[in-house]
PDB file of N, CA and C in Angstrom:
ATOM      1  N   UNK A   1       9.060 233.744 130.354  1.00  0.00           N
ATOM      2  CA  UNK A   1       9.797 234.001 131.579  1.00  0.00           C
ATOM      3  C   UNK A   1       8.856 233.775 132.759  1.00  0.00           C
ATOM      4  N   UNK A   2       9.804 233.215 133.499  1.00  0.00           N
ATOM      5  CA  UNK A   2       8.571 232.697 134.880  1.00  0.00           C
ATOM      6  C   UNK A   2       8.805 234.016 135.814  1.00  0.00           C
ATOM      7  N   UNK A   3       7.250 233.709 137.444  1.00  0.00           N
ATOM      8  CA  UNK A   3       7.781 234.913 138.200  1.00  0.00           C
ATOM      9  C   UNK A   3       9.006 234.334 138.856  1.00  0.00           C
ATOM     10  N   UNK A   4       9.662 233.477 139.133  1.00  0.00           N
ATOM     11  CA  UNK A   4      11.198 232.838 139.458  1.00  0.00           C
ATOM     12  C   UNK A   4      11.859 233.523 138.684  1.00  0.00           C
ATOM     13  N   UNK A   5      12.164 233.628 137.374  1.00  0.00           N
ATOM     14  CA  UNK A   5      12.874 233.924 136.615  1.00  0.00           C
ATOM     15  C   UNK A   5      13.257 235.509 136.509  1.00  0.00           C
ATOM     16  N   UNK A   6      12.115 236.162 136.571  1.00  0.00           N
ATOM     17  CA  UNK A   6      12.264 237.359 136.764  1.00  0.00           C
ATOM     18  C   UNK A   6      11.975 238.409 138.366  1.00  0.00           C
ATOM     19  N   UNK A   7      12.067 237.509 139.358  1.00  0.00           N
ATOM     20  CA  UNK A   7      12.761 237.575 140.634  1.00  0.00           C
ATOM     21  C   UNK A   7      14.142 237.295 140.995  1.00  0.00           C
ATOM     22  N   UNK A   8      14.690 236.309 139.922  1.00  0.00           N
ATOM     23  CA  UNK A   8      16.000 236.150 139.496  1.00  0.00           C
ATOM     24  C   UNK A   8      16.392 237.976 139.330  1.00  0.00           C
ATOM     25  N   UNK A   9      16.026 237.817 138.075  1.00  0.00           N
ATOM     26  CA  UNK A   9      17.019 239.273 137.305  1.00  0.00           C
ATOM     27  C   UNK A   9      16.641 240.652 138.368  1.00  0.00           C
ATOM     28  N   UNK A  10      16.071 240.546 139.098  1.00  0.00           N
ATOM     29  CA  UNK A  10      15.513 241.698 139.856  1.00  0.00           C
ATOM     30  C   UNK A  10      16.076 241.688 140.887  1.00  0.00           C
ATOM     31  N   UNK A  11      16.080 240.608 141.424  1.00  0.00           N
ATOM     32  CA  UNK A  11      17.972 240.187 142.210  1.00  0.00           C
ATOM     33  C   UNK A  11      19.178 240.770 141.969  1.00  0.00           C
ATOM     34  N   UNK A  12      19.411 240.267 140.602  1.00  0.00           N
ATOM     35  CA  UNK A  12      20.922 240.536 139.948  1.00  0.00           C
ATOM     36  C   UNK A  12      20.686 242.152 139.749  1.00  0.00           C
ATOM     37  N   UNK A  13      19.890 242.616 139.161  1.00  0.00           N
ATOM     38  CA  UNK A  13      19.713 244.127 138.950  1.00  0.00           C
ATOM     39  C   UNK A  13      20.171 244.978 139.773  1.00  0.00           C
ATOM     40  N   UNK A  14      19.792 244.645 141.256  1.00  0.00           N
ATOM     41  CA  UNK A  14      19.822 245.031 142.833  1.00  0.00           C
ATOM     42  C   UNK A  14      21.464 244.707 142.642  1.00  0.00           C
ATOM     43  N   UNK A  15      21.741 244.149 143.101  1.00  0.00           N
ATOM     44  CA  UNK A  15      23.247 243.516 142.870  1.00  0.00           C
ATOM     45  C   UNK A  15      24.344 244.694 142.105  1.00  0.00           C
ATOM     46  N   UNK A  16      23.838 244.579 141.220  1.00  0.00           N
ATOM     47  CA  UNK A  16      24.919 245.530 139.663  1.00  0.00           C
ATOM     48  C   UNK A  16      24.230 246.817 140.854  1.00  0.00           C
ATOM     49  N   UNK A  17      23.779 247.565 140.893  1.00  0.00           N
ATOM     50  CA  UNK A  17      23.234 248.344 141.078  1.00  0.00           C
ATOM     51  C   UNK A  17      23.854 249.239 141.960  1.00  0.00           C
ATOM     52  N   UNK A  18      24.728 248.100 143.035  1.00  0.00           N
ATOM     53  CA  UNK A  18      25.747 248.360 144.091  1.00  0.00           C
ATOM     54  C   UNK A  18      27.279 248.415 143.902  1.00  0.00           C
ATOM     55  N   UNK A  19      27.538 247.978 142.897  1.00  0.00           N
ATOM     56  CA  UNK A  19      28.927 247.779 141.906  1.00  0.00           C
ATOM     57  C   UNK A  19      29.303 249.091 141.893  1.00  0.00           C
ATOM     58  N   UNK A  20      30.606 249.186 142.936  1.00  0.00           N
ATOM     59  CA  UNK A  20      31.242 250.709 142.427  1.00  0.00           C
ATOM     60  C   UNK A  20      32.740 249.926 141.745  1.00  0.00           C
ATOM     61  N   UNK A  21      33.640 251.259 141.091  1.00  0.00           N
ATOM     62  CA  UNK A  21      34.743 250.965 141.553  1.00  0.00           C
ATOM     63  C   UNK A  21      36.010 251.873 142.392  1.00  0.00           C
ATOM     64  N   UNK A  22      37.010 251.822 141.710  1.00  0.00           N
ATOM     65  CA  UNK A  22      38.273 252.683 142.351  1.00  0.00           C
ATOM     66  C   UNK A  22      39.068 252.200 141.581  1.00  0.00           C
ATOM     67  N   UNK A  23      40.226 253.290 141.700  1.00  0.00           N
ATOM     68  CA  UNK A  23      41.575 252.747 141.290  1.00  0.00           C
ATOM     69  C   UNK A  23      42.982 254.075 142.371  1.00  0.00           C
ATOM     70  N   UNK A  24      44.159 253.438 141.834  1.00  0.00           N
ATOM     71  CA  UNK A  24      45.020 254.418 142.148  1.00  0.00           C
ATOM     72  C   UNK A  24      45.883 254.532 141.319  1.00  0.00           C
ATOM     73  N   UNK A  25      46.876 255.403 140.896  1.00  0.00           N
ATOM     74  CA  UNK A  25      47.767 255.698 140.215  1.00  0.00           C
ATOM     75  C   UNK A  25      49.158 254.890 140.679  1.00  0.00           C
ATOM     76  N   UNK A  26      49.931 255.115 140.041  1.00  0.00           N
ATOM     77  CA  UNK A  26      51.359 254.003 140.337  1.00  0.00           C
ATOM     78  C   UNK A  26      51.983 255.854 141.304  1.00  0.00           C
ATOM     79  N   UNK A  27      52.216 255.268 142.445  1.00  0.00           N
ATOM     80  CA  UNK A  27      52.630 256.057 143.169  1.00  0.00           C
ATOM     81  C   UNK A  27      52.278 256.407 144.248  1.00  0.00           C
ATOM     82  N   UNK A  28      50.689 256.030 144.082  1.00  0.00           N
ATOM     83  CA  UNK A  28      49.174 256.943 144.767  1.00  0.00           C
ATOM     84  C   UNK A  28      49.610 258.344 144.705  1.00  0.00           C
ATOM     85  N   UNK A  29      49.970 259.191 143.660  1.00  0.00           N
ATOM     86  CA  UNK A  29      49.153 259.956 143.960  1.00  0.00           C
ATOM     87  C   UNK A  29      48.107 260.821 143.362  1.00  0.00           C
ATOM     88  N   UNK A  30      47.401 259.807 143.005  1.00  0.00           N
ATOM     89  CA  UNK A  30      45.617 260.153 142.369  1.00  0.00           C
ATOM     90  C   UNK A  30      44.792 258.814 143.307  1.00  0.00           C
ATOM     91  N   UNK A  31      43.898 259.078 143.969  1.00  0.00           N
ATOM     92  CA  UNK A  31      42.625 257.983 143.691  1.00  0.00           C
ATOM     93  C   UNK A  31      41.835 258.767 143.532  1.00  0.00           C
ATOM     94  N   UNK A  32      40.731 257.861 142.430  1.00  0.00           N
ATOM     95  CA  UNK A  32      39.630 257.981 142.325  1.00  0.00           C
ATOM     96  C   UNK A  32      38.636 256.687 142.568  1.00  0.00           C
ATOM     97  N   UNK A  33      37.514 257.291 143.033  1.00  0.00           N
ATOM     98  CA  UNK A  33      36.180 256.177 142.890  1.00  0.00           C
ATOM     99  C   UNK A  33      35.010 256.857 141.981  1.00  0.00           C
ATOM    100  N   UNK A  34      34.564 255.626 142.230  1.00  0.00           N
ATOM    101  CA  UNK A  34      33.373 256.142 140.742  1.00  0.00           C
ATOM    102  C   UNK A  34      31.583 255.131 141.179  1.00  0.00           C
ATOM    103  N   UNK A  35      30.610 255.317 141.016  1.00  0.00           N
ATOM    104  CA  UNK A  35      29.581 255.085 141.488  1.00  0.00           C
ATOM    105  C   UNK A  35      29.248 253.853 140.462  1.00  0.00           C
ATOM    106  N   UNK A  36      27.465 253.227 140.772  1.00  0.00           N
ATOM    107  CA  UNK A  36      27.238 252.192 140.539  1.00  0.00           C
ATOM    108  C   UNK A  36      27.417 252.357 138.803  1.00  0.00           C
ATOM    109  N   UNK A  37      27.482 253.452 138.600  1.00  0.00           N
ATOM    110  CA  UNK A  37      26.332 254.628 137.337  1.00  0.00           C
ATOM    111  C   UNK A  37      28.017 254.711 136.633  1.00  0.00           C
ATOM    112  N   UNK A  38      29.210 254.501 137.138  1.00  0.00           N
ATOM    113  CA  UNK A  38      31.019 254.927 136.665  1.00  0.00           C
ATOM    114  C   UNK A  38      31.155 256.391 136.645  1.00  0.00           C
ATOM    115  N   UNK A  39      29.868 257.599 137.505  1.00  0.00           N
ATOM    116  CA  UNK A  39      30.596 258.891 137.296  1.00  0.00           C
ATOM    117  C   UNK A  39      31.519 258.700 138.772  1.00  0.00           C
ATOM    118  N   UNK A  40      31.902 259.698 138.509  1.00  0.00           N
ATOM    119  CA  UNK A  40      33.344 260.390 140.006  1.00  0.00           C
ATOM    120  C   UNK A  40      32.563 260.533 140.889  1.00  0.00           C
ATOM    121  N   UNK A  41      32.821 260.246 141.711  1.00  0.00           N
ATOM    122  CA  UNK A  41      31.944 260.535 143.235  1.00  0.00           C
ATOM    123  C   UNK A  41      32.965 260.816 144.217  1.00  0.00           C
ATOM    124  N   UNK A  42      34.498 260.452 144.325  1.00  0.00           N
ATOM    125  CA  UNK A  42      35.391 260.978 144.551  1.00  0.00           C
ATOM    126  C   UNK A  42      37.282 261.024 143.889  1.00  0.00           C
ATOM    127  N   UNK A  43      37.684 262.071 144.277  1.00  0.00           N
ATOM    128  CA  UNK A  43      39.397 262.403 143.676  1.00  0.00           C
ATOM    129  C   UNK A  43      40.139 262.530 145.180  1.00  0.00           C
ATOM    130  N   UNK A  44      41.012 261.946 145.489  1.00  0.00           N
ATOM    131  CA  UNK A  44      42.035 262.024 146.065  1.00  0.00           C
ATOM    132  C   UNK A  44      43.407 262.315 145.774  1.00  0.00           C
ATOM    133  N   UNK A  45      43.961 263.541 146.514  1.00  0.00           N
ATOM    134  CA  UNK A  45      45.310 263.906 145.744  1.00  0.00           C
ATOM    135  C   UNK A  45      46.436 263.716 146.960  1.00  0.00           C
ATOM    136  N   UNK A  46      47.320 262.981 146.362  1.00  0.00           N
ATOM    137  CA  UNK A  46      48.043 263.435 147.784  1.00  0.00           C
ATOM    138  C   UNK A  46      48.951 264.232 147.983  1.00  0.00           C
ATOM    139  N   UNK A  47      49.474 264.911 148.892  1.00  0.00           N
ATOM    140  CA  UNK A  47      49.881 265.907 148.804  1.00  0.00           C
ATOM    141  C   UNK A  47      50.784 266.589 148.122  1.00  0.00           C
ATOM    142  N   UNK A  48      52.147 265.467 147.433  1.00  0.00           N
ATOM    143  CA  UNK A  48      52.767 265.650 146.388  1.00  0.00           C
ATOM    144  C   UNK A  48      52.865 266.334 145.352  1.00  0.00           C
ATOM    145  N   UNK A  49      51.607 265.867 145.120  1.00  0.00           N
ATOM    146  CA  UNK A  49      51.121 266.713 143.700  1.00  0.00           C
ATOM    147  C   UNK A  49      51.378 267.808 143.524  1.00  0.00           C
ATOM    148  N   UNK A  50      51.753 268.550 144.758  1.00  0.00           N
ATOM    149  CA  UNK A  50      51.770 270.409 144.471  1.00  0.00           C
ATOM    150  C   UNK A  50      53.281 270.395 143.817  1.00  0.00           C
ATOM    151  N   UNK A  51      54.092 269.071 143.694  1.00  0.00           N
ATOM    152  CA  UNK A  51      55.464 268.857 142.497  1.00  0.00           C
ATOM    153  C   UNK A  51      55.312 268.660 141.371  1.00  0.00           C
ATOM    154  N   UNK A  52      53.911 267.782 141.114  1.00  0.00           N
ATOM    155  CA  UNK A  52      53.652 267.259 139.568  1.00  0.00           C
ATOM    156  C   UNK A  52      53.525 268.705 138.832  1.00  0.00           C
ATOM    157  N   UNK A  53      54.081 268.767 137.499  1.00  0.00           N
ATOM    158  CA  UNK A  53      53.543 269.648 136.551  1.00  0.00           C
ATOM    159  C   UNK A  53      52.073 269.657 136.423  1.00  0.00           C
ATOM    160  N   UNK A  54      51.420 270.137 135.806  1.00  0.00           N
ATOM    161  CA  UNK A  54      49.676 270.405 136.287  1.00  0.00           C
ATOM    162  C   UNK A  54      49.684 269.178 134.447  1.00  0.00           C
ATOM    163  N   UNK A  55      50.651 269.721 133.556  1.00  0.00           N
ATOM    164  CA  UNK A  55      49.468 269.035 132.208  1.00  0.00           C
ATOM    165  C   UNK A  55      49.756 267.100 132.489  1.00  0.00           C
ATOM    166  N   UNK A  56      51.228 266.832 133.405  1.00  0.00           N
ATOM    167  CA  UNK A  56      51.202 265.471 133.857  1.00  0.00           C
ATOM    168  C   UNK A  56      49.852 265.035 135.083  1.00  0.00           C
ATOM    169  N   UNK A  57      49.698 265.954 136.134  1.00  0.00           N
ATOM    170  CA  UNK A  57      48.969 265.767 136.945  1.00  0.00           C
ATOM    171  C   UNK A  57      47.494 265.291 136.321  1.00  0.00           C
ATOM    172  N   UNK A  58      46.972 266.472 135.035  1.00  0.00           N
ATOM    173  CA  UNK A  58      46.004 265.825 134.684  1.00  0.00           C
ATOM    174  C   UNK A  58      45.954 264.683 133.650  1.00  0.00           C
ATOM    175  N   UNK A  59      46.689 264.513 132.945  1.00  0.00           N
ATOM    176  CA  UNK A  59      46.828 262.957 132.563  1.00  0.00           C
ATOM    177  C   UNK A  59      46.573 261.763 133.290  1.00  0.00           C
ATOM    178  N   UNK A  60      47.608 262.299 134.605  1.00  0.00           N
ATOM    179  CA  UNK A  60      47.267 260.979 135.858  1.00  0.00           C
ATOM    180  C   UNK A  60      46.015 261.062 136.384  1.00  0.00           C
ATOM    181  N   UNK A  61      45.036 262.433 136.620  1.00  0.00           N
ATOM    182  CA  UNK A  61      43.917 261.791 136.890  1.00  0.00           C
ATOM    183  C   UNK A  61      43.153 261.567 135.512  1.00  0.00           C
ATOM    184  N   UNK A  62      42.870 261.809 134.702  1.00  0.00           N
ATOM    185  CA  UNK A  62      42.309 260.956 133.242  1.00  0.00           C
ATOM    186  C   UNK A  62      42.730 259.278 133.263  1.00  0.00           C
ATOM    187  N   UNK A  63      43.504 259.181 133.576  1.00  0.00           N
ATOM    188  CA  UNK A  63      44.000 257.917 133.189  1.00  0.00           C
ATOM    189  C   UNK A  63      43.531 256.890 134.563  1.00  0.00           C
ATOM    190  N   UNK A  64      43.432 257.559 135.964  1.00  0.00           N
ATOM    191  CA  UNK A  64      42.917 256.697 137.090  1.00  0.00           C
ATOM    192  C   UNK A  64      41.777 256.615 136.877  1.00  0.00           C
ATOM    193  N   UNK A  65      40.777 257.875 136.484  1.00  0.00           N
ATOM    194  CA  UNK A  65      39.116 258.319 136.193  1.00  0.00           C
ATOM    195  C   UNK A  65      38.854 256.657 135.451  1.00  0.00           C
ATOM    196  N   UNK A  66      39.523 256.355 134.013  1.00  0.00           N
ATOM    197  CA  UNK A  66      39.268 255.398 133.712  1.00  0.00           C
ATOM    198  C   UNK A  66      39.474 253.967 134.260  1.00  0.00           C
ATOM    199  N   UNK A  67      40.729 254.182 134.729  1.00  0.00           N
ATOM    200  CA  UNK A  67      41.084 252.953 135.617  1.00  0.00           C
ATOM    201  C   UNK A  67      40.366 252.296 136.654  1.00  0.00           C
ATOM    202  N   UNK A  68      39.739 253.193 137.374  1.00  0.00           N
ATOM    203  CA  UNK A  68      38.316 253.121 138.142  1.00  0.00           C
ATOM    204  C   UNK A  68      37.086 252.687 137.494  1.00  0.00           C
ATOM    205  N   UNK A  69      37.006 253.360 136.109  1.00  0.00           N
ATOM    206  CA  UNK A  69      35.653 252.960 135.391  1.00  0.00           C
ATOM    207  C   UNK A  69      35.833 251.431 135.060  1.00  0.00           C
ATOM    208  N   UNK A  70      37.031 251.093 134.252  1.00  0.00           N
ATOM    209  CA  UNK A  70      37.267 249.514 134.232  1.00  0.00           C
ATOM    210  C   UNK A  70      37.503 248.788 134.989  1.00  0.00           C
ATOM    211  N   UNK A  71      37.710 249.169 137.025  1.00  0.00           N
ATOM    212  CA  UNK A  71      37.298 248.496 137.523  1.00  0.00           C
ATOM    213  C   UNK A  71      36.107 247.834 137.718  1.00  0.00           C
ATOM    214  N   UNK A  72      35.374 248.843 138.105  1.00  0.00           N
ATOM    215  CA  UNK A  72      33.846 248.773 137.965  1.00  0.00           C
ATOM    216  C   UNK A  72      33.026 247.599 136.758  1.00  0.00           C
ATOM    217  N   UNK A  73      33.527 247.841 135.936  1.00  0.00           N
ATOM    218  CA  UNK A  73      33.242 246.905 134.810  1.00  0.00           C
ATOM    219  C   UNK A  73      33.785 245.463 135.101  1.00  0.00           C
ATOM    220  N   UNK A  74      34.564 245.271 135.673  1.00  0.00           N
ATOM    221  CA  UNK A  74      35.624 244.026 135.970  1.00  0.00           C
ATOM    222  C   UNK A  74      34.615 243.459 136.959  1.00  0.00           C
ATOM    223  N   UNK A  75      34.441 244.640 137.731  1.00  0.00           N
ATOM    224  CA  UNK A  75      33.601 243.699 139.389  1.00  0.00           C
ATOM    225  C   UNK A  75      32.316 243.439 138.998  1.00  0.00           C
ATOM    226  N   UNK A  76      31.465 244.165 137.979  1.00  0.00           N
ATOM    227  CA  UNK A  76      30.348 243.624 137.090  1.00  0.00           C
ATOM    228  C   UNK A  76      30.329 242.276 136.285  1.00  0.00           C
ATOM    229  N   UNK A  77      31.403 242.241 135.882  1.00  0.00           N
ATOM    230  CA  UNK A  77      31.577 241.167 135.366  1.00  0.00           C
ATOM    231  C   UNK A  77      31.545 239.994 136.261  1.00  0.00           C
ATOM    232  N   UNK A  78      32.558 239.917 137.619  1.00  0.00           N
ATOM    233  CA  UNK A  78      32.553 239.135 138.665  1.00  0.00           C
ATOM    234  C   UNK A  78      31.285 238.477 139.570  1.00  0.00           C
ATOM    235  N   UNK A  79      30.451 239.862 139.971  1.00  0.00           N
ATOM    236  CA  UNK A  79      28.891 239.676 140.173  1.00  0.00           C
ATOM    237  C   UNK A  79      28.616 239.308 139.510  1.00  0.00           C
ATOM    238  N   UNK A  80      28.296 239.360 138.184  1.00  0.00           N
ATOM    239  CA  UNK A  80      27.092 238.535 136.999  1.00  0.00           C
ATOM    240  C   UNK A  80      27.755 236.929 137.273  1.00  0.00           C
ATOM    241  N   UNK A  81      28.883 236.117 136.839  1.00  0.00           N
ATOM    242  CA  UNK A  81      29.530 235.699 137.057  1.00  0.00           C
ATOM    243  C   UNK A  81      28.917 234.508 138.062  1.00  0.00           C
ATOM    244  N   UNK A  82      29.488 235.207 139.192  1.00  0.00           N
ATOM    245  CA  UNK A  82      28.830 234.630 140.702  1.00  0.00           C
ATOM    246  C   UNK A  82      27.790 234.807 140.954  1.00  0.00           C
ATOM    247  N   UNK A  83      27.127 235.148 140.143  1.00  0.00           N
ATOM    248  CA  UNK A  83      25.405 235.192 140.512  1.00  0.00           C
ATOM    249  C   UNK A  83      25.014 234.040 139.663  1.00  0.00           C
ATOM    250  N   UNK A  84      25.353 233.992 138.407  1.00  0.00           N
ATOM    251  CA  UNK A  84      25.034 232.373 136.959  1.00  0.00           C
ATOM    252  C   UNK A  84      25.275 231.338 138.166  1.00  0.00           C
ATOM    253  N   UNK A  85      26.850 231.323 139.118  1.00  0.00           N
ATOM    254  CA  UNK A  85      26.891 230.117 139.311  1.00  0.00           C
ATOM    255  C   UNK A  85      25.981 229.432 140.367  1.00  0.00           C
ATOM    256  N   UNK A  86      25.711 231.053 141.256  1.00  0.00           N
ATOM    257  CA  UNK A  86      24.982 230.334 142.852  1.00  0.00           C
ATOM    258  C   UNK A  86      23.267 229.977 142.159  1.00  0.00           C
ATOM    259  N   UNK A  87      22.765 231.069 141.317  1.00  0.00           N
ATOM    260  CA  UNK A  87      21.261 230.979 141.210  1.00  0.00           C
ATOM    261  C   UNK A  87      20.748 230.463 139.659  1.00  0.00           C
ATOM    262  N   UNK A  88      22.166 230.529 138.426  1.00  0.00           N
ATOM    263  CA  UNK A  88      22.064 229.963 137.598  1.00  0.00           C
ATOM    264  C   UNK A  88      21.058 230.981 136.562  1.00  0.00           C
ATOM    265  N   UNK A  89      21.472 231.325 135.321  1.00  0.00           N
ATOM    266  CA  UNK A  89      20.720 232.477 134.503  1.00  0.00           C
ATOM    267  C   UNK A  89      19.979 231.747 133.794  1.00  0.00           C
ATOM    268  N   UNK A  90      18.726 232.548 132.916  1.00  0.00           N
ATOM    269  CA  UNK A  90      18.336 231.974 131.639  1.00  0.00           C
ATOM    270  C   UNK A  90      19.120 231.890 130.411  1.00  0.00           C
ATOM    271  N   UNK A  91      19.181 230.463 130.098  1.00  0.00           N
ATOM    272  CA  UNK A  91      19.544 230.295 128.685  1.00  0.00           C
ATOM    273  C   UNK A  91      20.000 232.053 127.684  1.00  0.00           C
ATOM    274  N   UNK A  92      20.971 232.159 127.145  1.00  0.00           N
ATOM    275  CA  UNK A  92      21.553 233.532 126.953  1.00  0.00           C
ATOM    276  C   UNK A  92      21.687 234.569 127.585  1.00  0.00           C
ATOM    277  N   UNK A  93      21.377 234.758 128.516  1.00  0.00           N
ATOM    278  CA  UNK A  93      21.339 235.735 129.545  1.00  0.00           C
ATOM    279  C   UNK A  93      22.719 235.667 129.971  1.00  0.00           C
ATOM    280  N   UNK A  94      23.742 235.117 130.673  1.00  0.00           N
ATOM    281  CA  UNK A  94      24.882 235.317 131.079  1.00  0.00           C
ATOM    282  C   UNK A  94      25.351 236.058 130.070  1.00  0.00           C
ATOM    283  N   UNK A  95      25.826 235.164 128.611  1.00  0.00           N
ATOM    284  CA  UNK A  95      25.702 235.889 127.406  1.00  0.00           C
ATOM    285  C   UNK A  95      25.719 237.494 126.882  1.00  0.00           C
ATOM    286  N   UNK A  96      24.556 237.600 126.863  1.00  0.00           N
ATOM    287  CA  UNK A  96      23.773 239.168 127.037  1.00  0.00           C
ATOM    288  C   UNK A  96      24.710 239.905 128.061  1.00  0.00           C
ATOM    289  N   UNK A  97      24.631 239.667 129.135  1.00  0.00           N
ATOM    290  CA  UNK A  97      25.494 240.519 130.429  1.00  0.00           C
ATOM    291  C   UNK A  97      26.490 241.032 130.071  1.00  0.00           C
ATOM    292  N   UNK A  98      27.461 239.817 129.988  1.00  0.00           N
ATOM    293  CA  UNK A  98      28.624 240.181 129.723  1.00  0.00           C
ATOM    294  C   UNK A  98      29.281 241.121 128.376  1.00  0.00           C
ATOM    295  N   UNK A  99      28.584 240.783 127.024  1.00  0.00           N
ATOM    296  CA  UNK A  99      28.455 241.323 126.518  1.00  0.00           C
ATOM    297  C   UNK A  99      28.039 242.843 126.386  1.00  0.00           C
ATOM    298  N   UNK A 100      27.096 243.076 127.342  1.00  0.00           N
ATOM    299  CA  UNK A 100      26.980 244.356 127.272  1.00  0.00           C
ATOM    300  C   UNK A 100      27.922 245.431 128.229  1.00  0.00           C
ATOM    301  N   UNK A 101      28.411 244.273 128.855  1.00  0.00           N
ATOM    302  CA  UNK A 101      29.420 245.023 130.334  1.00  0.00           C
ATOM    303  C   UNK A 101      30.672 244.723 129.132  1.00  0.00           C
ATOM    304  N   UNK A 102      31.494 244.235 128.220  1.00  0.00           N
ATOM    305  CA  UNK A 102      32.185 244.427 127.283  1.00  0.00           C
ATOM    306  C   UNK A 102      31.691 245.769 126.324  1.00  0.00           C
ATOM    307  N   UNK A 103      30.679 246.408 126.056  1.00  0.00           N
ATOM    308  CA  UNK A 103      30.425 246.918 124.952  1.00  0.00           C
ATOM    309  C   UNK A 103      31.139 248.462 125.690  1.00  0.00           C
ATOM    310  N   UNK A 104      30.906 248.699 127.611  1.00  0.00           N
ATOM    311  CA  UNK A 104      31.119 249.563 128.036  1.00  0.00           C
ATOM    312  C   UNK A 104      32.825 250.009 128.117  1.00  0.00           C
ATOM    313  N   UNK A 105      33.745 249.224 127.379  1.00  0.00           N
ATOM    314  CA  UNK A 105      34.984 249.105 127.394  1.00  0.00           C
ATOM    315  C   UNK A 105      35.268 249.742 126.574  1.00  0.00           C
TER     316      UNK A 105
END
């Protein structure tokens, strides 16, 4: 590996690093976001909710919590992606990425 090569990945590292996601529920009323890391960093309820039954309410946020996490994974995927095409990876390395941003599914 050259120092190019691994000014490359130290690039892309920086990059992923900034990758959040979000999602919302069919309705909105759950969002969540989630950090570079996929924990919660925030829940949004809207005000509705004080109608939802509580064991539906928490389903809907379980089910956004993730929906957010597989964003996150999606836009990882997109960065790695657009990073191969502008600066171009080492031989298996795109490979590797993606693969491991699949394993988090």
């Amino acid at each position: 590996m050259t120092d190019d090569d691994s000014a490359d990945l130290v690039g892309l590292a920086n990059l992923l690093d900034r990758v959040a996601g979000e999602a919302r529920s069919e309705g909105g009323l759950v969002e969540v976001k989630v950090d570079s890391r996929g924990r919660v960093t925030d829940v949004w309820l809207d005000d509705r909710v004080s109608r939802v039954p509580a064991d539906q309410l928490a389903e809907a946020i379980a089910e956004v919590c993730g929906a957010a996490f597989n964003d996150r994974l999606d836009r990882l995927a997109e960065v790695i992606s657009d990073y191969d095409r502008t600066h171009g990876l080492a031989n298996g390395v795109l490979d590797h990425l993606h693969a491991a941003v699949d394993r988090l599914r």
